[in-house]
Protein backbone atom coordinates (compact mmCIF):
# COMPACT_ATOMS: atom_id res chain seq x y z
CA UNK A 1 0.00 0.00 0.00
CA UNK A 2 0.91 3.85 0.03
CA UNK A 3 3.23 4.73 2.73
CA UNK A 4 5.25 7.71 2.89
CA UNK A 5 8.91 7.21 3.35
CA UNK A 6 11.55 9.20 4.68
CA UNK A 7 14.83 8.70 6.73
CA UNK A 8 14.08 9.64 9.96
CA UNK A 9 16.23 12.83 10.13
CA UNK A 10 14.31 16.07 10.84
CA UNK A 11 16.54 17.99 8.50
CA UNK A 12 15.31 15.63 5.64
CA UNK A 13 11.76 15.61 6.43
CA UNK A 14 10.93 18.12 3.34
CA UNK A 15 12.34 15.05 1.36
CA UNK A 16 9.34 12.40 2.17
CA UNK A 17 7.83 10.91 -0.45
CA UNK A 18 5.13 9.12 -1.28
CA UNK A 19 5.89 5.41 -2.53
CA UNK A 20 3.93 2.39 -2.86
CA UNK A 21 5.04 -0.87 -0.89
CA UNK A 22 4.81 -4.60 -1.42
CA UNK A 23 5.56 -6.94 1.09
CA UNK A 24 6.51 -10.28 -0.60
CA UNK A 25 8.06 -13.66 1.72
CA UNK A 26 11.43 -12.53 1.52
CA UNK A 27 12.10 -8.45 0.90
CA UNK A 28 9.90 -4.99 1.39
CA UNK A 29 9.92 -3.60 -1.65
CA UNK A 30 8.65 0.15 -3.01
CA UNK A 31 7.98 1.33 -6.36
CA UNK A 32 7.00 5.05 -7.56
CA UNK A 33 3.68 4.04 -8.89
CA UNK A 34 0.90 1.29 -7.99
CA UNK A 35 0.92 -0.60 -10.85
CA UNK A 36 4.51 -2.29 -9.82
CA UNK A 37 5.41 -2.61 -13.41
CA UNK A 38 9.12 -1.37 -14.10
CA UNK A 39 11.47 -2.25 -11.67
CA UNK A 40 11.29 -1.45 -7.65
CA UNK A 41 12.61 1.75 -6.51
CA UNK A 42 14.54 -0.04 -3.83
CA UNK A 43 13.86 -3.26 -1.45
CA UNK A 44 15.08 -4.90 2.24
CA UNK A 45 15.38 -7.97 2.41
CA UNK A 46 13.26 -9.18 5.15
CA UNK A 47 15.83 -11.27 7.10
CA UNK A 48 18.15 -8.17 7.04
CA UNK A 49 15.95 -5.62 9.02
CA UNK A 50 14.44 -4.77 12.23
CA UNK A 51 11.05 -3.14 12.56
CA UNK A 52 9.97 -0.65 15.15
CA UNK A 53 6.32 1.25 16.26
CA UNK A 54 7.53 4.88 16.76
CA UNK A 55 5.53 7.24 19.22
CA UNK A 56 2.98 10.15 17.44
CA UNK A 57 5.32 13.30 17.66
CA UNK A 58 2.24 15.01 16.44
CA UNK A 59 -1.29 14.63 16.10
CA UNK A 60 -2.42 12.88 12.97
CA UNK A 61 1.18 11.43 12.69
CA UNK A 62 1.50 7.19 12.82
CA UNK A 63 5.01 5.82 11.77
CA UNK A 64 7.44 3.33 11.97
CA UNK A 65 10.86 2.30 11.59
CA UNK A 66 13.00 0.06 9.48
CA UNK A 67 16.71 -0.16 10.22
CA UNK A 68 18.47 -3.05 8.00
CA UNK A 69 22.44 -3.00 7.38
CA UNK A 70 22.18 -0.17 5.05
CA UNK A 71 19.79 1.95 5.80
CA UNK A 72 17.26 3.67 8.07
CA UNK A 73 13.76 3.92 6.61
CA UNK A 74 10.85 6.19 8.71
CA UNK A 75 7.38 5.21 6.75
CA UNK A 76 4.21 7.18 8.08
CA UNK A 77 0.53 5.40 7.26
CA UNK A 78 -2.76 7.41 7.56
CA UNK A 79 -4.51 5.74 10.71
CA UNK A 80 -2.86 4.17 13.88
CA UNK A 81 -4.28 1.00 13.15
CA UNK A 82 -2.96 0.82 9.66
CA UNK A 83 0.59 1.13 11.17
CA UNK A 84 -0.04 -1.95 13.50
CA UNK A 85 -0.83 -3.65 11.13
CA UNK A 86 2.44 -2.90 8.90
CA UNK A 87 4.57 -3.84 11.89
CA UNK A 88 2.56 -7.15 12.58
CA UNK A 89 3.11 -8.14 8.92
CA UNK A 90 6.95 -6.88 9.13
CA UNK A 91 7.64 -8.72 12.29
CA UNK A 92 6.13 -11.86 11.42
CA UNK A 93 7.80 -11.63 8.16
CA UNK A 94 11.00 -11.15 9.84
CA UNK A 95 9.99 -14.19 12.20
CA UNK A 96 9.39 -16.43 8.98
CA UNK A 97 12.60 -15.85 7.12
CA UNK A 98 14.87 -16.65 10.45
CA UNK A 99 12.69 -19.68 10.88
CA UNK A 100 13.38 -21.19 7.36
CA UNK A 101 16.93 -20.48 7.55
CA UNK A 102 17.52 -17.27 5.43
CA UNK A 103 21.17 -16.29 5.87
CA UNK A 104 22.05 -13.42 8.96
């Protein structure tokens, strides 16, 4: 779905964008439009990352974190519950690929 993404540093929040995410078995991956037809605009692999609820700094504000070996990822939804439900599916993602053996 449509998150938008940033990296977590207040001097680069005028840099958020909107992208469009995909969650597949192994990697988070975000592409510029909905359709998912060219190539993504970048990916985690899901064994590689950690995933974090972050507090509401402001009203109206619901995000959450993504830290993998490379980067640092700050992706705001439009509703609380919508978050919860991105972490829930991230975590147990996460879960899955260190359960079948995905490399560290």
């Amino acid at each position: 779905g449509w998150l938008l993404k940033g990296t977590g540093k207040a001097s680069d929040a005028s840099q958020s964008k909107s992208a469009y995410f995909q969650l597949l078995s192994s990697s988070l991956k975000w592409f510029d439009d909905e359709l998912c037809l060219g190539p993504p605009s970048g990916s985690v692999p899901t064994h590689k990352m950690a995933v974090t609820s972050l507090p509401s700094t402001t009203p109206g504000s619901w995000s959450f974190e993504i830290i993998s070996i490379v980067q640092r990822m700050v992706l705001e939804t439009s509703s609380e519950a919508q978050r919860d439900e991105w972490v829930a599916q991230l975590q147990k993602a996460c879960v899955a690929q260190a359960a079948s053996g995905a490399a560290p």
